[in-house]
PDB file of N, CA and C in Angstrom:
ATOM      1  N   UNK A   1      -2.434 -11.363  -6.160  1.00  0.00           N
ATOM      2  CA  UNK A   1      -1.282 -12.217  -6.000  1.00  0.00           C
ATOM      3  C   UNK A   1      -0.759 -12.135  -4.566  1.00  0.00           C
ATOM      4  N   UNK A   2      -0.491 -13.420  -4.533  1.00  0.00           N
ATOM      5  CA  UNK A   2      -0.049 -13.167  -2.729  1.00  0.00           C
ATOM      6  C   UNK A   2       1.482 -12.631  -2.398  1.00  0.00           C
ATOM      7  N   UNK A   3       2.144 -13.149  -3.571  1.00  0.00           N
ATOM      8  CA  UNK A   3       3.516 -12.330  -3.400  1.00  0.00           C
ATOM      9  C   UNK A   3       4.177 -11.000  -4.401  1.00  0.00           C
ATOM     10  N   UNK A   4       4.162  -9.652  -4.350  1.00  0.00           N
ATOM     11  CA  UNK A   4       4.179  -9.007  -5.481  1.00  0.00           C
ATOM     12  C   UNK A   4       5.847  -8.143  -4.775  1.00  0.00           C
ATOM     13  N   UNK A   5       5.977  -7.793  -5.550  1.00  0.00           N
ATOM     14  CA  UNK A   5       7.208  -6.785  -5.138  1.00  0.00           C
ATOM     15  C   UNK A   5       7.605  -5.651  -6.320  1.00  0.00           C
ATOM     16  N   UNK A   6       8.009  -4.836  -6.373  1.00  0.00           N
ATOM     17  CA  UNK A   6       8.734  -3.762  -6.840  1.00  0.00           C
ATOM     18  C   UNK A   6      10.154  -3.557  -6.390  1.00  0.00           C
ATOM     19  N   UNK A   7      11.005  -2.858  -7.747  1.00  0.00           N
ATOM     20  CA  UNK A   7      12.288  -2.495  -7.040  1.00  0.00           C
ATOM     21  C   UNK A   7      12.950  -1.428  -7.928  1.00  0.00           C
ATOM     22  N   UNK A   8      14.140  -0.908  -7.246  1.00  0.00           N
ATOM     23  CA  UNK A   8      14.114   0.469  -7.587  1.00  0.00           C
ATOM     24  C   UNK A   8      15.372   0.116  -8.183  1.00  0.00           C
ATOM     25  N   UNK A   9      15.635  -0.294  -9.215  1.00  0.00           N
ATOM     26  CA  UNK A   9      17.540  -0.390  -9.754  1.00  0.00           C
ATOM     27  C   UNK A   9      18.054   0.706  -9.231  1.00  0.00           C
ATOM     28  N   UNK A  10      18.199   1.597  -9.700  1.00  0.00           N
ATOM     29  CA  UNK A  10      19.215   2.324  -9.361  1.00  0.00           C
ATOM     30  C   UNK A  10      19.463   2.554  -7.979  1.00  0.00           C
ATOM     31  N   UNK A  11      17.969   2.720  -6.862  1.00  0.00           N
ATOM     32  CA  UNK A  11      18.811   2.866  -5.647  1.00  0.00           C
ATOM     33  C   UNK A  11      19.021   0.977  -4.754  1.00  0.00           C
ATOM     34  N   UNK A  12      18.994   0.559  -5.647  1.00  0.00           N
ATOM     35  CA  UNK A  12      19.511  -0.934  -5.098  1.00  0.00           C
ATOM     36  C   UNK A  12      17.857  -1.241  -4.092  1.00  0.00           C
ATOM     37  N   UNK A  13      17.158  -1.489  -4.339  1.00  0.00           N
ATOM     38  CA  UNK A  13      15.999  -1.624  -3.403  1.00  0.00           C
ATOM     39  C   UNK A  13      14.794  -2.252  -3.735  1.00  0.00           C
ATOM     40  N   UNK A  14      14.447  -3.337  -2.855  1.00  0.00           N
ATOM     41  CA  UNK A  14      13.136  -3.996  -3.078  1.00  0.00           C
ATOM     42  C   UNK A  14      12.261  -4.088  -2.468  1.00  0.00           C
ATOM     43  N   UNK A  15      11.028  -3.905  -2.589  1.00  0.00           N
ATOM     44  CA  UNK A  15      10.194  -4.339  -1.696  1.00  0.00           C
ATOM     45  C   UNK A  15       9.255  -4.968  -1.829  1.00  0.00           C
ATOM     46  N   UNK A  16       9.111  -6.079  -1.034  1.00  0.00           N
ATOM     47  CA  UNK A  16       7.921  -7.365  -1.349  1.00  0.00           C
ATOM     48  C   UNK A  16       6.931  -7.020  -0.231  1.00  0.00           C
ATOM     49  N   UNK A  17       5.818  -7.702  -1.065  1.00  0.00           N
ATOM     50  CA  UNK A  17       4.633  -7.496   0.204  1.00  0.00           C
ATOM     51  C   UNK A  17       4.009  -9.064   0.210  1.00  0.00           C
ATOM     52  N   UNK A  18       3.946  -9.417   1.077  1.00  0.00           N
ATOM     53  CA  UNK A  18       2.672 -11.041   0.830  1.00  0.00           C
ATOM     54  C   UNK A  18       1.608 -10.536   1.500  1.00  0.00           C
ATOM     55  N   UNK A  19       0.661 -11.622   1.264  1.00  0.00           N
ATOM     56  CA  UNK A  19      -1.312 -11.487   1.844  1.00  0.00           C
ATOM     57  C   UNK A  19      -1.182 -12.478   1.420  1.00  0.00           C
ATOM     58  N   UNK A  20      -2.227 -12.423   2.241  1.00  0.00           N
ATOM     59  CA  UNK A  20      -2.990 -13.865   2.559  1.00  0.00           C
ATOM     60  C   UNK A  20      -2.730 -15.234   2.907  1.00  0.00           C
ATOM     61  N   UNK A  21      -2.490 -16.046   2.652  1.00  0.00           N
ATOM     62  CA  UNK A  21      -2.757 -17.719   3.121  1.00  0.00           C
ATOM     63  C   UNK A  21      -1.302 -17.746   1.951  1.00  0.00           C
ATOM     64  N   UNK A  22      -0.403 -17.384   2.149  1.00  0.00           N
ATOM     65  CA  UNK A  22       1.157 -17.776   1.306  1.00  0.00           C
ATOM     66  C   UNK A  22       1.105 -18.824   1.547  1.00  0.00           C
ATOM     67  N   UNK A  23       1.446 -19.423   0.284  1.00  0.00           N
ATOM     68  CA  UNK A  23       1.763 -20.878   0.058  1.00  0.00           C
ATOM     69  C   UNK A  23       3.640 -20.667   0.011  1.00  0.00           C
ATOM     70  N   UNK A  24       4.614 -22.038   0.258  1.00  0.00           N
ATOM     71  CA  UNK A  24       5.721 -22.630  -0.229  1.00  0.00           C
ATOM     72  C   UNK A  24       6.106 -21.809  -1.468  1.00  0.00           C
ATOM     73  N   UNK A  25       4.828 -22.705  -2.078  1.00  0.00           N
ATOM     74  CA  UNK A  25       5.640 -23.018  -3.698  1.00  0.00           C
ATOM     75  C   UNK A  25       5.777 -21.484  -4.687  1.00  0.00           C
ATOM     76  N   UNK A  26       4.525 -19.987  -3.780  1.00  0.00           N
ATOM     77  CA  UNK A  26       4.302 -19.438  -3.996  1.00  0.00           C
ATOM     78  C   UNK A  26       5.634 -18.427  -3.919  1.00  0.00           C
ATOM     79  N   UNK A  27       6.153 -19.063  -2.533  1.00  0.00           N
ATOM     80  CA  UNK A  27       7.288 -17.993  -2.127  1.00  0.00           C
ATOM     81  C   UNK A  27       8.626 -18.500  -3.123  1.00  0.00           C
ATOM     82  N   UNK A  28       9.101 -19.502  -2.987  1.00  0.00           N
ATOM     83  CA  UNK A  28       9.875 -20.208  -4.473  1.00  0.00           C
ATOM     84  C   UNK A  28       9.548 -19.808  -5.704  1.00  0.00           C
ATOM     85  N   UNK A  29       8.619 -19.193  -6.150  1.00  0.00           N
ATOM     86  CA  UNK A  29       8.109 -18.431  -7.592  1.00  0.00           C
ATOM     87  C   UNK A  29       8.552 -17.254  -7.543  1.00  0.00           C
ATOM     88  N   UNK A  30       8.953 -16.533  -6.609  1.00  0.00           N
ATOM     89  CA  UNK A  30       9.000 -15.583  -6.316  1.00  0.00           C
ATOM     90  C   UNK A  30      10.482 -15.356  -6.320  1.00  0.00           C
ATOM     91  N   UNK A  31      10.973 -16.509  -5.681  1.00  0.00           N
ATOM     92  CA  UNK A  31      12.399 -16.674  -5.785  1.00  0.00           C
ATOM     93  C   UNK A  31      12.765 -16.720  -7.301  1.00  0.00           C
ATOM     94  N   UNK A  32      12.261 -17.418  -7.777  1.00  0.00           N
ATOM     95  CA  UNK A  32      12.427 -18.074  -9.444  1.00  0.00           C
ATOM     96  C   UNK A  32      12.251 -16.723 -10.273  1.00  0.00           C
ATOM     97  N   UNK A  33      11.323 -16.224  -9.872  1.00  0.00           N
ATOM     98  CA  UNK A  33      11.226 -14.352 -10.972  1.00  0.00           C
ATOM     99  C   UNK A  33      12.121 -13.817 -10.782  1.00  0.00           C
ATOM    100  N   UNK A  34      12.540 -13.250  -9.436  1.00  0.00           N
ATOM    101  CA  UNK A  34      13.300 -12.541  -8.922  1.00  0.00           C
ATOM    102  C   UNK A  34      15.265 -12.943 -10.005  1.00  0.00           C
ATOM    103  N   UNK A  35      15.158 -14.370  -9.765  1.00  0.00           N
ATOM    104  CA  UNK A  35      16.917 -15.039 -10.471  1.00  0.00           C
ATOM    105  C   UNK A  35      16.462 -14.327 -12.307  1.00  0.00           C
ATOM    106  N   UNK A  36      15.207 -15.217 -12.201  1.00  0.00           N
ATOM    107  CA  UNK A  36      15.099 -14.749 -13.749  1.00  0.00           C
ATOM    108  C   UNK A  36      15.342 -12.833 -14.340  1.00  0.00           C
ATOM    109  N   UNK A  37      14.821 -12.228 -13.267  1.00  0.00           N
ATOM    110  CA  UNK A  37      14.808 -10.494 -13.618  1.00  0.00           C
ATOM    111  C   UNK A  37      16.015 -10.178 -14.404  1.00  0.00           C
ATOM    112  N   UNK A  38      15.609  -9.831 -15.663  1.00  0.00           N
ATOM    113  CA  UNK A  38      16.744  -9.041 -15.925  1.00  0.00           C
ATOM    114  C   UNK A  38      17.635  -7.958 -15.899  1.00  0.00           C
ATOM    115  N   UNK A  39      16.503  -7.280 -15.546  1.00  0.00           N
ATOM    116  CA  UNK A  39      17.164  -5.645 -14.614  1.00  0.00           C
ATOM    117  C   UNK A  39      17.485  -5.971 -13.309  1.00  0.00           C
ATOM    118  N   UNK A  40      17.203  -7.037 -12.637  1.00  0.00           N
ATOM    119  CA  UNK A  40      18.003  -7.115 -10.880  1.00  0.00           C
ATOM    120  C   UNK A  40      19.019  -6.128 -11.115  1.00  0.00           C
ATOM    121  N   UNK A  41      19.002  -5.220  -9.944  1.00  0.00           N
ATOM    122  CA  UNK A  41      20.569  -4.900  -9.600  1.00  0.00           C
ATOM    123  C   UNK A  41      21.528  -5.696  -9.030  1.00  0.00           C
ATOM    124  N   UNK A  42      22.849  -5.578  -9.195  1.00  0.00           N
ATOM    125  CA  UNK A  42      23.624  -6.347  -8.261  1.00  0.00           C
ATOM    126  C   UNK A  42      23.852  -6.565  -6.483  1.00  0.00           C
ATOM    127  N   UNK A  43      23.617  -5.051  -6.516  1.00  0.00           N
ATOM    128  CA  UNK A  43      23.355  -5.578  -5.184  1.00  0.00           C
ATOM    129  C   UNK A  43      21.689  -4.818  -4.665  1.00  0.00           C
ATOM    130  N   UNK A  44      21.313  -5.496  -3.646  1.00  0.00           N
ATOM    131  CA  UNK A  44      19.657  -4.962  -2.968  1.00  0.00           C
ATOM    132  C   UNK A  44      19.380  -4.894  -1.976  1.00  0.00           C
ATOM    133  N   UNK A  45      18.816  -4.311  -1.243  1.00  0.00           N
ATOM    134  CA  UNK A  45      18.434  -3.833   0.335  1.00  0.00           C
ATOM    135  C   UNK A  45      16.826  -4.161   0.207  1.00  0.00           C
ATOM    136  N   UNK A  46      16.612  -4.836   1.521  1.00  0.00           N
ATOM    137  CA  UNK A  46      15.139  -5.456   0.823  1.00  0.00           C
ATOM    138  C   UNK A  46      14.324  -4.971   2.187  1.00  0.00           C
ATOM    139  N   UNK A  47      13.265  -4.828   2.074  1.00  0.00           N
ATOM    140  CA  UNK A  47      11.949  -4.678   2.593  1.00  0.00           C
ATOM    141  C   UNK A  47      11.006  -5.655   2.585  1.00  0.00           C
ATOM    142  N   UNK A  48      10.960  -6.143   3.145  1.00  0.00           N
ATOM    143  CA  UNK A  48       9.734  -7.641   3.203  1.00  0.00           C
ATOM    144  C   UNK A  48       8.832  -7.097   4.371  1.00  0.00           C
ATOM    145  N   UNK A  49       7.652  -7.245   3.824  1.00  0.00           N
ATOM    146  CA  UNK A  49       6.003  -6.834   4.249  1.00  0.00           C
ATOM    147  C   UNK A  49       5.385  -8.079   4.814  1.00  0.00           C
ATOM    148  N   UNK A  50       5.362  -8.668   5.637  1.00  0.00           N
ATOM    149  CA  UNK A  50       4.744 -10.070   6.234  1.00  0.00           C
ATOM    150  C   UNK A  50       3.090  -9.400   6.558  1.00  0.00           C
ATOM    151  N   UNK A  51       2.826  -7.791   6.776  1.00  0.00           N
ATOM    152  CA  UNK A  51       1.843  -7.550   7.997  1.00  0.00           C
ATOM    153  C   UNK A  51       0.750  -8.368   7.318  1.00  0.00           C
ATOM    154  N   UNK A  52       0.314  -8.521   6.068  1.00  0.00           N
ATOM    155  CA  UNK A  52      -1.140  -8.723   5.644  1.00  0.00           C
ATOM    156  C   UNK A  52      -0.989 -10.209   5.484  1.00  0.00           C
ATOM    157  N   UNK A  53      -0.009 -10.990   6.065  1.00  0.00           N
ATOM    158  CA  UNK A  53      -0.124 -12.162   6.013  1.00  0.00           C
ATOM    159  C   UNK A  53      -0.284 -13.196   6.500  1.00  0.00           C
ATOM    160  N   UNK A  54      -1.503 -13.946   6.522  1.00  0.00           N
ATOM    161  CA  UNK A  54      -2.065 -14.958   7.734  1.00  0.00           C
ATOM    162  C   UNK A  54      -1.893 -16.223   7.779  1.00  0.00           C
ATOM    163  N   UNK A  55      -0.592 -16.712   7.014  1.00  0.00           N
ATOM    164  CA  UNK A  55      -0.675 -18.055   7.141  1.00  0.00           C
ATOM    165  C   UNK A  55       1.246 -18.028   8.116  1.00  0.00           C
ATOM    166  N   UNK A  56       1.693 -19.407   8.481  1.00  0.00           N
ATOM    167  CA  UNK A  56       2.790 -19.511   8.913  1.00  0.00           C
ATOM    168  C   UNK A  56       3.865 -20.742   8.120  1.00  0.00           C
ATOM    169  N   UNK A  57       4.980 -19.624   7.925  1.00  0.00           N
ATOM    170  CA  UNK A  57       5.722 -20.831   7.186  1.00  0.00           C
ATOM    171  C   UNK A  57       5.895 -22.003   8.374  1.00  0.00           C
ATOM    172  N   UNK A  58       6.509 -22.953   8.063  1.00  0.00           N
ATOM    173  CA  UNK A  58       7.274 -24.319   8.441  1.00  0.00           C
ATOM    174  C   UNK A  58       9.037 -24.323   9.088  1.00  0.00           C
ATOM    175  N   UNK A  59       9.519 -24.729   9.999  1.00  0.00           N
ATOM    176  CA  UNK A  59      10.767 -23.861  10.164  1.00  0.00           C
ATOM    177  C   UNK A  59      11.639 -25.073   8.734  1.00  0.00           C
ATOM    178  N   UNK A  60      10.984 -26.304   8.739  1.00  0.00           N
ATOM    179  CA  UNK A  60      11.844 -26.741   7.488  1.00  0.00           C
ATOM    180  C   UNK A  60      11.527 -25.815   5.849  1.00  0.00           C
ATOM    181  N   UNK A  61      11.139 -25.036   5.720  1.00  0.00           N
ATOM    182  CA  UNK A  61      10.401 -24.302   4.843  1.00  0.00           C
ATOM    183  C   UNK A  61      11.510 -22.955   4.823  1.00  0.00           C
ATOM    184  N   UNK A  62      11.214 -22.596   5.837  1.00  0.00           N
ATOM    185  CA  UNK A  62      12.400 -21.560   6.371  1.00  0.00           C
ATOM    186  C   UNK A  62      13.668 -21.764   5.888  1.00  0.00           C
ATOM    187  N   UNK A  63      14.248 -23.138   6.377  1.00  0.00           N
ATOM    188  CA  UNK A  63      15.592 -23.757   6.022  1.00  0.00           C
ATOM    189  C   UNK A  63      15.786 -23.530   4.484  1.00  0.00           C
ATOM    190  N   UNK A  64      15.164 -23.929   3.669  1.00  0.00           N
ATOM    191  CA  UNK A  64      14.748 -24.623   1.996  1.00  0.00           C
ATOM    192  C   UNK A  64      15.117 -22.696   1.926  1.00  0.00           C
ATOM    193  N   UNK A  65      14.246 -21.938   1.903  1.00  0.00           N
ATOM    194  CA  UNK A  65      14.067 -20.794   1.683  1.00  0.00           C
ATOM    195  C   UNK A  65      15.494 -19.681   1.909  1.00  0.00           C
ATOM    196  N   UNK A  66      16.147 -19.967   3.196  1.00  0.00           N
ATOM    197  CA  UNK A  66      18.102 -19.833   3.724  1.00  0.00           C
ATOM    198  C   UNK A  66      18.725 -19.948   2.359  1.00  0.00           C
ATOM    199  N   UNK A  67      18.329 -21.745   1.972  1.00  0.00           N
ATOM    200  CA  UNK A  67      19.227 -22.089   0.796  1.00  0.00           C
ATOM    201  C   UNK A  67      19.147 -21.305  -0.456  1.00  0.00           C
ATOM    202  N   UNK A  68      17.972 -21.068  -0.787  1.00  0.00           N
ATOM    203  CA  UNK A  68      17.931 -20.222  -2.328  1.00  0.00           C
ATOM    204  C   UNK A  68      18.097 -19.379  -1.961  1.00  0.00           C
ATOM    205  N   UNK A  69      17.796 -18.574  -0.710  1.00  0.00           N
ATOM    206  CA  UNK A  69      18.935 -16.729  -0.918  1.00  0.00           C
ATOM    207  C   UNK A  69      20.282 -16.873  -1.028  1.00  0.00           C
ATOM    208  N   UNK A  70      20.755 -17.955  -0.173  1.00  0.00           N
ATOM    209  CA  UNK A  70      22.418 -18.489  -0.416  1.00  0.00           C
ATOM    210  C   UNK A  70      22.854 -18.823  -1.894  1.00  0.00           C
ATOM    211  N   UNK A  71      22.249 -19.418  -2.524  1.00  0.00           N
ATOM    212  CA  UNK A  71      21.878 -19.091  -3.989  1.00  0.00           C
ATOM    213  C   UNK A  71      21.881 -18.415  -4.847  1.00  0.00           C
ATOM    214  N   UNK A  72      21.071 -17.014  -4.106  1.00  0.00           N
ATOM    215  CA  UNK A  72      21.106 -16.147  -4.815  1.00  0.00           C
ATOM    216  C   UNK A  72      22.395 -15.138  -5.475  1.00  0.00           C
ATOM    217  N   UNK A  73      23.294 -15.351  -4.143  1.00  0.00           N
ATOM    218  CA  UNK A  73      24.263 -14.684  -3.895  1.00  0.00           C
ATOM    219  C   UNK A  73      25.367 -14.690  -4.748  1.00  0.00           C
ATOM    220  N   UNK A  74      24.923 -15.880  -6.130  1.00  0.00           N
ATOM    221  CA  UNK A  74      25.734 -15.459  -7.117  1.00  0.00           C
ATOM    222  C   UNK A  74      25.180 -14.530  -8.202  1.00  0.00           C
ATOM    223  N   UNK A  75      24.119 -14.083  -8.031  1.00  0.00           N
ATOM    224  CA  UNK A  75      23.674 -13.365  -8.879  1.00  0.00           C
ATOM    225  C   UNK A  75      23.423 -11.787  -8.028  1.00  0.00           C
ATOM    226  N   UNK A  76      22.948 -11.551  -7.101  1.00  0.00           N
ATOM    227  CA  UNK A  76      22.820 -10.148  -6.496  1.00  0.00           C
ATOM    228  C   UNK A  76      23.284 -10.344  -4.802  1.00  0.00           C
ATOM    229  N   UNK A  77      24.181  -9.268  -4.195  1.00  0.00           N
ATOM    230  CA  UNK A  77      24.868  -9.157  -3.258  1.00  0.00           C
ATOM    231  C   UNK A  77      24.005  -8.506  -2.558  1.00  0.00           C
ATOM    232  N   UNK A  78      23.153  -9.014  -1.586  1.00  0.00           N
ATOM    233  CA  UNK A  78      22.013  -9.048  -0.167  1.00  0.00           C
ATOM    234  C   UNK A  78      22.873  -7.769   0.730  1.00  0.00           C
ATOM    235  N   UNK A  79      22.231  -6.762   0.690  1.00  0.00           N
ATOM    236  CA  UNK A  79      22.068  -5.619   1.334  1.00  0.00           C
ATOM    237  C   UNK A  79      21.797  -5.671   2.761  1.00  0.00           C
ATOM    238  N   UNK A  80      20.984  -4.719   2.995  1.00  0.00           N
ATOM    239  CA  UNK A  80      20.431  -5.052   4.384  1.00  0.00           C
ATOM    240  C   UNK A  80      19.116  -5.001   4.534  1.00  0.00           C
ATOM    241  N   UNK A  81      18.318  -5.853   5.273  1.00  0.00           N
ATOM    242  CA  UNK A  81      17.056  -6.093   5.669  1.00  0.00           C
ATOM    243  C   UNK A  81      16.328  -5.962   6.248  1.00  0.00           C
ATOM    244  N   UNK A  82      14.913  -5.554   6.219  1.00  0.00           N
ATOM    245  CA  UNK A  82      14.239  -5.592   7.334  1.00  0.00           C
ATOM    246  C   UNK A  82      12.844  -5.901   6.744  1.00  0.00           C
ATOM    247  N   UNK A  83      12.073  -6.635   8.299  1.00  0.00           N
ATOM    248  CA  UNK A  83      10.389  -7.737   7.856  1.00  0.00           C
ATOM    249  C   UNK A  83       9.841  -6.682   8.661  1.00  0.00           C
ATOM    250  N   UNK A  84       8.192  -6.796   8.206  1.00  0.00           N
ATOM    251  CA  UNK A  84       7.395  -5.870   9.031  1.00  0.00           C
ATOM    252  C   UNK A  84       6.588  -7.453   9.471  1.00  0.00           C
ATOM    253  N   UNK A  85       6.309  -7.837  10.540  1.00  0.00           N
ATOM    254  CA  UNK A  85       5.797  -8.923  11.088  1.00  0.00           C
ATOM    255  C   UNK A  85       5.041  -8.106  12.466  1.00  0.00           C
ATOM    256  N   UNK A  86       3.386  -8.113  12.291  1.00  0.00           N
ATOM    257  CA  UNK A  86       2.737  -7.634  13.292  1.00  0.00           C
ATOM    258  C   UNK A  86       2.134  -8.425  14.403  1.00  0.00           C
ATOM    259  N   UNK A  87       2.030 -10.081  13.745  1.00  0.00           N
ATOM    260  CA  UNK A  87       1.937 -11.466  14.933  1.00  0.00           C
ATOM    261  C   UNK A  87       2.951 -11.382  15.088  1.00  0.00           C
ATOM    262  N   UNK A  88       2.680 -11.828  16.126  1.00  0.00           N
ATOM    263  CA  UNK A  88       3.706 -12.545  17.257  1.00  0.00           C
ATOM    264  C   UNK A  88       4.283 -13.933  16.529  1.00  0.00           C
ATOM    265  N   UNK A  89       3.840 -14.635  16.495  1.00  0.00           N
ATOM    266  CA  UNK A  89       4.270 -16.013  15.731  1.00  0.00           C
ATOM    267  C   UNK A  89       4.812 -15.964  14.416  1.00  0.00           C
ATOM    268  N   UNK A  90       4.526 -14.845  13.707  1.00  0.00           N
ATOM    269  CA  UNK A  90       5.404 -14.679  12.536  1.00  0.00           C
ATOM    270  C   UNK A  90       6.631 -13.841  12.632  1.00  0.00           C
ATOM    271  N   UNK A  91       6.309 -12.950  13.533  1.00  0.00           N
ATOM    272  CA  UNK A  91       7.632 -12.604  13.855  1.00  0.00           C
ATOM    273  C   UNK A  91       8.839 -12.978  14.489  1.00  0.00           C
ATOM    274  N   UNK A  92       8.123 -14.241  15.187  1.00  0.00           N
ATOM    275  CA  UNK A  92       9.213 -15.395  15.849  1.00  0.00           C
ATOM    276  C   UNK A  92      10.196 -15.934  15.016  1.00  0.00           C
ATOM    277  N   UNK A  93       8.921 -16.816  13.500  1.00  0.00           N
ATOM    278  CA  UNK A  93       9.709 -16.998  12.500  1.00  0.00           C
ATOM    279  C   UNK A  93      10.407 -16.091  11.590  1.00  0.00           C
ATOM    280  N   UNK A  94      10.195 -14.821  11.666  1.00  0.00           N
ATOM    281  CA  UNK A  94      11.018 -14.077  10.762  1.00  0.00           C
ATOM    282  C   UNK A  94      12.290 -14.298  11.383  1.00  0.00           C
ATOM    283  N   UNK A  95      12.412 -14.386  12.833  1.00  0.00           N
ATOM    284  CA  UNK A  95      13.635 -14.122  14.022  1.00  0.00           C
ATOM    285  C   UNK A  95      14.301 -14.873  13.690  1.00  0.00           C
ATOM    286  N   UNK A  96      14.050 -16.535  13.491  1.00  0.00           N
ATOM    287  CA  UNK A  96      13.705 -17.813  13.190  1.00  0.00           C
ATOM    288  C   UNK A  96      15.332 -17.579  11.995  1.00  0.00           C
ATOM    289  N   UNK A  97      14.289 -17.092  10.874  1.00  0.00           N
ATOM    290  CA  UNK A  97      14.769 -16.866   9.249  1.00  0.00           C
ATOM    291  C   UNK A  97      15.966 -15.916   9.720  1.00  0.00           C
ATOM    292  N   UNK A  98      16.084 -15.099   9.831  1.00  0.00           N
ATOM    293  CA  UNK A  98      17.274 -14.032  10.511  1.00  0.00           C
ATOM    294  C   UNK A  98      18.634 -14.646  11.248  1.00  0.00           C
ATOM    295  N   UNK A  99      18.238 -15.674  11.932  1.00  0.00           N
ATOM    296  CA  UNK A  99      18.999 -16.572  12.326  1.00  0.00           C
ATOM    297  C   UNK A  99      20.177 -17.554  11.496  1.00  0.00           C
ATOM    298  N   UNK A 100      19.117 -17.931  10.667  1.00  0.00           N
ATOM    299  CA  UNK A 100      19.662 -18.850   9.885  1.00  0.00           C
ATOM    300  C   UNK A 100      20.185 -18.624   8.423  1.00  0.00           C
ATOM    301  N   UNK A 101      19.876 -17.143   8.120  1.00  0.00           N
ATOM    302  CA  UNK A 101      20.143 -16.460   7.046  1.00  0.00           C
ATOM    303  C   UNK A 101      21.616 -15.977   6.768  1.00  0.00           C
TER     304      UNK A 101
END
């Protein structure tokens, strides 16, 4: 699976990893599990893993993606963050996403 994650309820913590050629609709599924979880904690400190991943989002993709964490925010209170991005060009867009987040 290109997007998998684990998380730790009790210490508020997630961590996602992607690979490979991430699709959109893939990362929105991901979004969609995540609302659905029923153990989510309320609030989460997240870890996002970009390194094994070779494709590049879209910055309108990016935008779309802003909106459903803004979203999210009625259901779990966004901690603090950090991307592991080892291109250069994905780490632009993580900068990108950080921005607009």
């Amino acid at each position: 699976m290109p997007v998998t994650y684990q998380f730790d309820r009790e210490a508020g913590f997630i961590e996602t990893h992607c690979t490979g050629e991430l699709t959109f609709d893939e990362v929105m599924r991901h979004f969609q599990q995540l609302e659905a979880e029923p153990l989510l904690p309320e609030r989460l400190d997240v870890l996002l893993d970009l390194d094994e991943t070779t494709s590049l989002p879209e910055s309108v993709q990016l935008l779309e993606v802003t909106r459903t964490v803004e979203r999210l925010k009625a259901k779990v209170e966004w901690g603090w963050s950090a991307i592991v991005a080892s291109r250069h060009a994905l780490f632009g867009m993580s900068r990108m996403f950080e921005a607009t987040a």
